[in-house]
Protein backbone atom coordinates (compact mmCIF):
# COMPACT_ATOMS: atom_id res chain seq x y z
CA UNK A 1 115.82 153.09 118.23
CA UNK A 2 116.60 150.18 115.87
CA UNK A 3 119.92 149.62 117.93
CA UNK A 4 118.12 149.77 121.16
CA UNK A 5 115.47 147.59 120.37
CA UNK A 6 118.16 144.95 119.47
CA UNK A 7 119.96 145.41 123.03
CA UNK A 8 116.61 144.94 124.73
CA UNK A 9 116.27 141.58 122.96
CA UNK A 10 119.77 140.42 123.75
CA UNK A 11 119.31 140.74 127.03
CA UNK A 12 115.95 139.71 127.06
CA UNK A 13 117.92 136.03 125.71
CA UNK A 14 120.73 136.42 127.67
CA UNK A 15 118.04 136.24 130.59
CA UNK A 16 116.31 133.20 129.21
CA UNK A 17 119.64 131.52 128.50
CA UNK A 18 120.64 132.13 132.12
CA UNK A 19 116.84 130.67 133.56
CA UNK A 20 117.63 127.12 131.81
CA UNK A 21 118.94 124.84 134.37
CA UNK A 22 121.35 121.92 133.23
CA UNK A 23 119.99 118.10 133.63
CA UNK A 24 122.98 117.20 134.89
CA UNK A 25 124.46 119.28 138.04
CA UNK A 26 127.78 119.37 139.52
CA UNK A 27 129.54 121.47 142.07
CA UNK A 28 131.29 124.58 141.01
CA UNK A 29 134.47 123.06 142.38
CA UNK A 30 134.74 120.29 139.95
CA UNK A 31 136.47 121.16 136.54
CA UNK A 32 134.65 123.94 134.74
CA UNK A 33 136.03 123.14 131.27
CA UNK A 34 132.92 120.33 131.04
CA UNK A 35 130.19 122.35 132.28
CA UNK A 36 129.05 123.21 128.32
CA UNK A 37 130.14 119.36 127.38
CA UNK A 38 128.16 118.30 130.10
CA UNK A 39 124.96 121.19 129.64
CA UNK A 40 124.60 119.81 126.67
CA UNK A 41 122.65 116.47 127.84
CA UNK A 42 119.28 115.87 128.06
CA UNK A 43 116.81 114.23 130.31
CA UNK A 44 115.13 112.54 127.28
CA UNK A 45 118.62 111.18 126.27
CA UNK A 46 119.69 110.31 129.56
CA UNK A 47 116.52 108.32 129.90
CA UNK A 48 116.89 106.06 126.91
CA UNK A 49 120.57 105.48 127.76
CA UNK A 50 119.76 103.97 131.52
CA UNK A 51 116.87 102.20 130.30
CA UNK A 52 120.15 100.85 127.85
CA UNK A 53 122.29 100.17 130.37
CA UNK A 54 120.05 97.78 132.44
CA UNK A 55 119.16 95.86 129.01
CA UNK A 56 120.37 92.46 128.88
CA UNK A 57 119.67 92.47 124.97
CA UNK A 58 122.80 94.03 124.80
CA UNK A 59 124.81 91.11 124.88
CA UNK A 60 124.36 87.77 122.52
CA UNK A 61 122.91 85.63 124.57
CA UNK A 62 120.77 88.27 126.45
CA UNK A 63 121.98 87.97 129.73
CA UNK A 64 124.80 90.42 130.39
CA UNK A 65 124.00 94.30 130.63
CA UNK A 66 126.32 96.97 131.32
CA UNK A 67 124.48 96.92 134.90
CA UNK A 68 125.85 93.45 135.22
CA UNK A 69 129.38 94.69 135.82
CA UNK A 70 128.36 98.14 137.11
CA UNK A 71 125.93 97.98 140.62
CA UNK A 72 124.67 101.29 140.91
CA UNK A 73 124.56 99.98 145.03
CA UNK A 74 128.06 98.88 144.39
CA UNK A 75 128.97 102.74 143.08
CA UNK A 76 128.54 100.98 139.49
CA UNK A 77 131.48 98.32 140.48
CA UNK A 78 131.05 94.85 140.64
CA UNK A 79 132.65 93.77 143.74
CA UNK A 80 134.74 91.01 141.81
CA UNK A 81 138.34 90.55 141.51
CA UNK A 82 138.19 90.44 137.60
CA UNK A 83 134.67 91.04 136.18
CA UNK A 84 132.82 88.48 134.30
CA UNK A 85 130.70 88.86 131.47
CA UNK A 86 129.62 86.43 128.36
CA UNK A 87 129.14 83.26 129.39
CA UNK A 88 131.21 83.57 132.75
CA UNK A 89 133.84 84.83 130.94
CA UNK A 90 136.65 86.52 132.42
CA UNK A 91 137.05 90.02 131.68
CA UNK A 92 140.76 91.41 131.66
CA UNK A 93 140.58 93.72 134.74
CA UNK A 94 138.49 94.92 138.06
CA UNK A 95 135.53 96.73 137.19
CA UNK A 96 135.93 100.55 136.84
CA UNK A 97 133.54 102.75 139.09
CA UNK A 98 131.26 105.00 136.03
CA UNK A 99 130.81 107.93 138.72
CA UNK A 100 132.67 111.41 137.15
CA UNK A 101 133.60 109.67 134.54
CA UNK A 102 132.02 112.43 132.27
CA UNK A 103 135.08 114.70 133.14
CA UNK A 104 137.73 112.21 132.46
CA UNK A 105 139.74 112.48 129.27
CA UNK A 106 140.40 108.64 128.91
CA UNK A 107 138.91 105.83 129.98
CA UNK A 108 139.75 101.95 130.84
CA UNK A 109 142.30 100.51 132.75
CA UNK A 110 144.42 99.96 129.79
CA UNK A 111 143.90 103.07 127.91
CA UNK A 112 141.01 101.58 125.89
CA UNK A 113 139.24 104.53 124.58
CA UNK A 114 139.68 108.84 124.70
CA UNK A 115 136.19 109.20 123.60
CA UNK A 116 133.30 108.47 125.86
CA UNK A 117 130.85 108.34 123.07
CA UNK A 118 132.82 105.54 122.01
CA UNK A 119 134.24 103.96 124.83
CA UNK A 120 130.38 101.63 125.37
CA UNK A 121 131.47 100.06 122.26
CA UNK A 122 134.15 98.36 123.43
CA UNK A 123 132.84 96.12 126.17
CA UNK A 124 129.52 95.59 123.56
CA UNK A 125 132.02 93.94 121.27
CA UNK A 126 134.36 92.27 123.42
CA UNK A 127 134.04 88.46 123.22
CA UNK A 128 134.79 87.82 126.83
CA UNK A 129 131.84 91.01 128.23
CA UNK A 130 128.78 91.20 125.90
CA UNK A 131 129.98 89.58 122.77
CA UNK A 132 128.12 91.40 120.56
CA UNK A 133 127.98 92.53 116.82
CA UNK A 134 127.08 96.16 115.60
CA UNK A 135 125.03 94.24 112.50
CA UNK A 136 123.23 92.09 115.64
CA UNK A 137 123.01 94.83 117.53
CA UNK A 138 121.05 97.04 114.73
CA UNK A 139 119.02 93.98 113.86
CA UNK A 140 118.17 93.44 117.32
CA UNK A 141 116.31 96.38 118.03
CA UNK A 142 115.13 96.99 114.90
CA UNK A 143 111.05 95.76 115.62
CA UNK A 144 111.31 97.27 119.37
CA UNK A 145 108.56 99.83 118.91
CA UNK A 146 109.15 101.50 122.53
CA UNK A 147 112.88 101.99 121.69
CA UNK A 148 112.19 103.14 118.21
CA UNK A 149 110.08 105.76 119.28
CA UNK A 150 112.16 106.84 122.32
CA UNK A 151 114.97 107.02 119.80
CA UNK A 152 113.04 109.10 117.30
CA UNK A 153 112.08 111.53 120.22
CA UNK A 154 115.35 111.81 121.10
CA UNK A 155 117.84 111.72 118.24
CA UNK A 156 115.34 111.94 115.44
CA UNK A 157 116.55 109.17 114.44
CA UNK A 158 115.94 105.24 114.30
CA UNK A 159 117.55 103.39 117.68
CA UNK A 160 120.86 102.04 115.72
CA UNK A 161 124.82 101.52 116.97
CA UNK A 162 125.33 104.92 116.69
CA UNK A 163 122.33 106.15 119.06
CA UNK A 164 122.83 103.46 121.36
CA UNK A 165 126.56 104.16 121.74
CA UNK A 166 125.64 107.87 122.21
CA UNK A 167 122.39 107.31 124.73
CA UNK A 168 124.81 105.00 126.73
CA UNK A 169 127.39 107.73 127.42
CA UNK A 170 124.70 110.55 127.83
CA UNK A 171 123.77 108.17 131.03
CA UNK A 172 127.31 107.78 132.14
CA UNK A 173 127.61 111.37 132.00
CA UNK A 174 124.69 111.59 134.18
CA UNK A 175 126.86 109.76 137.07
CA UNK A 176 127.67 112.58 139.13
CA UNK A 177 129.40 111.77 142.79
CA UNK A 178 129.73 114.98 144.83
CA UNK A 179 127.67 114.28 148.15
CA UNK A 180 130.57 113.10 150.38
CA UNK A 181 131.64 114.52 154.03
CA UNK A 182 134.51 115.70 151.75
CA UNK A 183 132.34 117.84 149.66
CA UNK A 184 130.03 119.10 152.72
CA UNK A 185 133.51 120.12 154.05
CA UNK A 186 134.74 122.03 150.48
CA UNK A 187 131.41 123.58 150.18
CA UNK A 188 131.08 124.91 153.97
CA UNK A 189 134.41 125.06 155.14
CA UNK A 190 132.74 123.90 158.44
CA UNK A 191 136.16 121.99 159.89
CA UNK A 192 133.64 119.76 162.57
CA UNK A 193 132.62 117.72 159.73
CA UNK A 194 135.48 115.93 159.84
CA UNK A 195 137.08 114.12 162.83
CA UNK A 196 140.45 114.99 164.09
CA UNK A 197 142.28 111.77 162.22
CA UNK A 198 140.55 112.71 159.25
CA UNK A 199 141.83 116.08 159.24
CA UNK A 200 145.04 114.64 159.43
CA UNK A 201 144.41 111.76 157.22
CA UNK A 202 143.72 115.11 154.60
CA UNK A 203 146.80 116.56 155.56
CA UNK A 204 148.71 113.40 155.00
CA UNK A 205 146.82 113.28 151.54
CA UNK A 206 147.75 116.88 150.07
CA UNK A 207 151.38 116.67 151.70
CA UNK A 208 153.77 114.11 153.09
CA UNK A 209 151.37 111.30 151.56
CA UNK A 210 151.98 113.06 148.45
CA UNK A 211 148.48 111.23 146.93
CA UNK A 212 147.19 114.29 145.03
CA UNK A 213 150.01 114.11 142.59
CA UNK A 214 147.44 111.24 140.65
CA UNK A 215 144.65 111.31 142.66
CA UNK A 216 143.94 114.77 141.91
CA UNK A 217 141.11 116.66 143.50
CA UNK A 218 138.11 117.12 143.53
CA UNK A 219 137.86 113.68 140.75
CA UNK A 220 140.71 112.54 142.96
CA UNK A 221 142.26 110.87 139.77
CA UNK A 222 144.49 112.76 137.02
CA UNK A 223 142.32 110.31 134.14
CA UNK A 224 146.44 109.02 133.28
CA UNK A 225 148.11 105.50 133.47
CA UNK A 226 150.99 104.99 135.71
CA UNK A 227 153.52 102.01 136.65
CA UNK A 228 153.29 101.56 140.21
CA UNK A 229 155.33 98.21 140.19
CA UNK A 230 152.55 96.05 140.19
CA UNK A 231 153.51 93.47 137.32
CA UNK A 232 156.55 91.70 136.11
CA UNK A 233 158.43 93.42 133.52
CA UNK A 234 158.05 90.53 131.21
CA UNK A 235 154.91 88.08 132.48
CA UNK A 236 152.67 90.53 133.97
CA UNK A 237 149.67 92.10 132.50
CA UNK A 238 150.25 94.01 129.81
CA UNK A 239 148.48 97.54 130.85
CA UNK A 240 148.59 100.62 128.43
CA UNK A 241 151.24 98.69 126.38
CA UNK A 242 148.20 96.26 125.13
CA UNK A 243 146.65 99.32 123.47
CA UNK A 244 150.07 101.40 122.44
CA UNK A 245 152.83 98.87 121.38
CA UNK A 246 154.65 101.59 123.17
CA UNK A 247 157.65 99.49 125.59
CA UNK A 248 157.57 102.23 128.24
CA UNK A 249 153.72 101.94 128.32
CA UNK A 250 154.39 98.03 130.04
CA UNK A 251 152.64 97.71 133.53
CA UNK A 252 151.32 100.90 133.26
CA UNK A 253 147.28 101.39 134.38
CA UNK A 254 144.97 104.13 134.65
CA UNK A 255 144.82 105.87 138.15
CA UNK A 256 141.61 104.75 139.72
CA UNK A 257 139.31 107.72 141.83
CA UNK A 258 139.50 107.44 145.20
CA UNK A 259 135.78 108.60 145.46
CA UNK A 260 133.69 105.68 146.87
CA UNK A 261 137.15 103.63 147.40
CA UNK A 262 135.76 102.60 150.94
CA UNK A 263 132.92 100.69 148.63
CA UNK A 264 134.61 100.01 145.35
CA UNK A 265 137.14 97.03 146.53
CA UNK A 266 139.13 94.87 145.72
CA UNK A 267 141.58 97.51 144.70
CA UNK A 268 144.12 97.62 141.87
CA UNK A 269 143.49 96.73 138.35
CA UNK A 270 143.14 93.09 139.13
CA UNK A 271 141.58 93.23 142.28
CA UNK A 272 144.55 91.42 144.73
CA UNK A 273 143.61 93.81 147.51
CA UNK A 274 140.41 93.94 149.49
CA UNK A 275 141.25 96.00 152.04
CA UNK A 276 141.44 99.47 152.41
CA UNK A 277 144.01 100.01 155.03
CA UNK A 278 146.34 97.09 153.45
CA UNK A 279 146.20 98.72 149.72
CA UNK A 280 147.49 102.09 151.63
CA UNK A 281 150.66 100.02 152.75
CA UNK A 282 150.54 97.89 149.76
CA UNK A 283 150.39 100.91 147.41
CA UNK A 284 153.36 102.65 149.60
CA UNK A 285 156.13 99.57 149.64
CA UNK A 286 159.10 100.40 148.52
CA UNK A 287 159.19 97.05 146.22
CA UNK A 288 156.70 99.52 144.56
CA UNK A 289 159.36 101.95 143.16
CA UNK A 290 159.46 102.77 139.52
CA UNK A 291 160.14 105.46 137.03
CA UNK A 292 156.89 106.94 137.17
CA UNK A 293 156.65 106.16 141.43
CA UNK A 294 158.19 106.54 144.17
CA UNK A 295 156.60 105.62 147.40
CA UNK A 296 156.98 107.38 150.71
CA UNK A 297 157.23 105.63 153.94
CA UNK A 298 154.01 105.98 156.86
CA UNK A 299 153.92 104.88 160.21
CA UNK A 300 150.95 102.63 161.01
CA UNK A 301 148.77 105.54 162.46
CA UNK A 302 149.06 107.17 159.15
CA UNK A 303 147.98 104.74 157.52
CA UNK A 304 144.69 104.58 159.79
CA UNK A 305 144.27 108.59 159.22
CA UNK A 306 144.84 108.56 155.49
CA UNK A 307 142.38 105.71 155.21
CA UNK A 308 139.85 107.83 157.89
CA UNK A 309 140.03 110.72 155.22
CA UNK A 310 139.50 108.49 152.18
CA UNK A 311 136.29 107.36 153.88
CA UNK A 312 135.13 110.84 153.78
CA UNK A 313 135.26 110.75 149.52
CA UNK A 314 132.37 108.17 149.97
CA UNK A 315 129.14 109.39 148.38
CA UNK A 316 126.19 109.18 151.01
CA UNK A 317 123.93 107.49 148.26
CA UNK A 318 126.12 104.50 148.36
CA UNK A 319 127.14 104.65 151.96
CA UNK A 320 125.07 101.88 153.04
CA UNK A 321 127.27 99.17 151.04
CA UNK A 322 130.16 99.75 153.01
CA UNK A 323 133.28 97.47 153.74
């Protein structure tokens, strides 16, 4: 009896367990492998980080937030060649999109950070973005009886660095993009959703195009840094090499999603291209040859149906601020 008393309670929590519905939802399509990293985050803490991220306090001088650099109406991009933060301060690359970045496994166009709890630290102290201190920042908030107590609800803890840091990636894991054409058409496998160049625009993608060797679906980026022959060996940015002393890693950046690329130009790490259709054939020279690339050759209608079917990755929360 003992024995099936027991059974009746496991399943019993089993049940309950099965009833709680994650904060944060995603398509069963996307990777699996986060859907307990991901389960784990709470409205509460997803709350006090975007009330974070739009806080100005965050910098020194109190006018740069993470928001600053990241639009949500922009698909949390700037719309800048080179984003600029303290003091009109040049940052050293285009602003990243934050969207599914809760599945990637490294972050920043140079290979910043591997840790998304600790990648908000890095633009906090970085004397060209927010120019902050972790001392400042503790003493900052320290008589901030709203964030104190949100903090203490949340973490049980005071609002500090470490809470901040945490409550700031809780939000970014929050920023799920999954309502495209492109995901109405995984989901449905009704073909009519997309047009007939878009189709082949898809095909072009998967196949000749060879795209999805990087841009890997459904996040449409493999989260790694790649040369794609876009600096000089010697003067150009540094890339992944900044961050790994590593020769090889020279001119090498992260590959960029292609979700929300119709409204997340100029493209590239340094913004040079603003135009969707010209990065395609930009992206494709064969000047862009390396030992980690090599381009294939499209006609010009290609090019228009490959950039057709990238239009369909655009999120219809964001569609409005298209190019």
């Amino acid at each position: 009896m003992k024995l099936k008393y027991l059974f009746i309670l496991v399943l019993a929590w089993l049940s309950s367990c099965q009833e709680v519905k994650s904060f944060i939802e995603f398509p069963d399509y996307f990777p699996q492998e986060n859907r307990i990293y991901l389960d784990s985050v709470r409205k509460e803490t997803v709350d006090l980080g975007e009330k974070l991220f739009f806080d100005p306090r965050l910098s020194k001088n109190d006018k740069i937030s993470c928001a600053t650099c990241h639009l949500p109406e922009l698909a949390f991009t700037d719309g800048k060649k080179i984003s600029q933060g303290f003091e009109g301060r040049f940052s050293k690359h285009n602003s990243s999109t934050l969207l599914n970045v809760g599945f990637l496994h490294s972050f920043m166009f140079d290979k910043g950070s591997h840790n998304i709890e600790i990648q908000p630290i890095i633009p906090l102290l970085d004397t060209n973005e927010m120019n902050m201190s972790l001392d400042a920042l503790d003493e900052k908030f320290k008589l901030d009886a709203t964030y104190q107590m949100l903090s203490m609800k949340t973490y049980g803890k005071p609002l500090n660095r470490r809470t901040i840091t945490l409550a700031l990636a809780a939000y970014m894991k929050s920023l799920i993009a999954c309502t495209s054409r492109y995901d109405s058409f995984v989901s449905t496998g009704d073909s009519t959703i997309l047009s007939s160049s878009e189709k082949r625009g898809m095909r072009l993608f998967f196949e000749k195009a060879q795209c999805n060797q990087c841009h890997i679906a459904p996040l449409f980026t493999d989260s790694e840094h790649h040369n794609l022959g876009l600096e000089d060996s010697k003067k150009g940015r540094l890339g992944v090499f900044a961050n790994t002393l590593v020769l090889a890693d020279r001119g090498r950046f992260k590959t960029p999603t292609l979700r929300n690329i119709e409204i997340t130009f100029p493209y590239f790490h340094d913004g040079r291209v603003d135009n969707l259709e010209q990065v395609i054939s930009y992206h494709l020279s064969p000047q862009r040859k390396t030992s980690d690339f090599i381009p294939v050759s499209l006609t010009p209608d290609e090019v228009q149906d490959l950039s057709a079917f990238l239009k369909t990755l655009t999120d219809k929360r964001y569609k409005k601020k298209s190019h």
